[in-house]
Protein backbone atom coordinates (compact mmCIF):
# COMPACT_ATOMS: atom_id res chain seq x y z
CA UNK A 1 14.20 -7.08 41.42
CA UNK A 2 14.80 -4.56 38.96
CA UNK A 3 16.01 -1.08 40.25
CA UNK A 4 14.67 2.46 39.35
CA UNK A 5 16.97 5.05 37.65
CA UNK A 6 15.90 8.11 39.14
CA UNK A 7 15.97 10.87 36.08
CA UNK A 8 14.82 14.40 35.21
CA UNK A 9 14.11 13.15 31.64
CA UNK A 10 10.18 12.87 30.56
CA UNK A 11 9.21 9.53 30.32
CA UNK A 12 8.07 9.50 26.35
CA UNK A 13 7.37 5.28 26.46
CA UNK A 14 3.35 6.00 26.82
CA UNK A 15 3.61 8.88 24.11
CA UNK A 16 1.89 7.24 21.10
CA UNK A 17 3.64 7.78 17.55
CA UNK A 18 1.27 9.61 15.82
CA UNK A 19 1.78 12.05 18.73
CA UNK A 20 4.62 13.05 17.74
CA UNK A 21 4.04 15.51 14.98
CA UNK A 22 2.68 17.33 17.58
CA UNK A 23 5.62 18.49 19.16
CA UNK A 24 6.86 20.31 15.89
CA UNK A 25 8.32 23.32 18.20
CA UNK A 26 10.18 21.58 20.52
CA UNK A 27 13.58 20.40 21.11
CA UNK A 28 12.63 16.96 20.72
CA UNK A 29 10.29 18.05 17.36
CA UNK A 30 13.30 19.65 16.27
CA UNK A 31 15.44 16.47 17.09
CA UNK A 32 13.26 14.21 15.29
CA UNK A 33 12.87 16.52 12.40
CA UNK A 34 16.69 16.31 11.96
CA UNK A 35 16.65 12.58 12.58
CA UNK A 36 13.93 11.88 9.77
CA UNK A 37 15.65 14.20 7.23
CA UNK A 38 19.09 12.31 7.44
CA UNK A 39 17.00 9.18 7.10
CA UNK A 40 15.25 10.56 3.48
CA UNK A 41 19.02 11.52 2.79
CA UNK A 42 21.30 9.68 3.72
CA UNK A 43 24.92 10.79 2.70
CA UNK A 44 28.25 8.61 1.18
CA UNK A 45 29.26 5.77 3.00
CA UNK A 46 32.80 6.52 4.04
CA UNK A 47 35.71 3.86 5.12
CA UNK A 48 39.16 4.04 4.82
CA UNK A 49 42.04 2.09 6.02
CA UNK A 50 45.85 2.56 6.25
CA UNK A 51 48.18 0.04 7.29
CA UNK A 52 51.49 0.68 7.82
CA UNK A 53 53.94 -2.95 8.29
């Protein structure tokens, strides 16, 4: 039996995709805006690594 998570987040699951642009003026518009620019630009992959034996 699988047990509910009681939430006061909006269930977005039936929200279709192409729904979405919809929401331009919202938080979560504004979060996916941000989300979908870093994906057209992504930045330098940074590593580094310092071992000291």
């Amino acid at each position: 039996m699988r047990d509910e998570i009681e939430s006061e987040l909006f269930d977005l699951s039936a929200l279709p995709l192409d729904r979405l642009r919809e929401l331009d003026d919202t938080v979560l518009g504004a979060a996916l805006e941000r989300v979908q620019a870093e994906a057209e630009k992504p930045g330098k992959a940074v590593s580094g690594f310092d071992s000291i034996i």
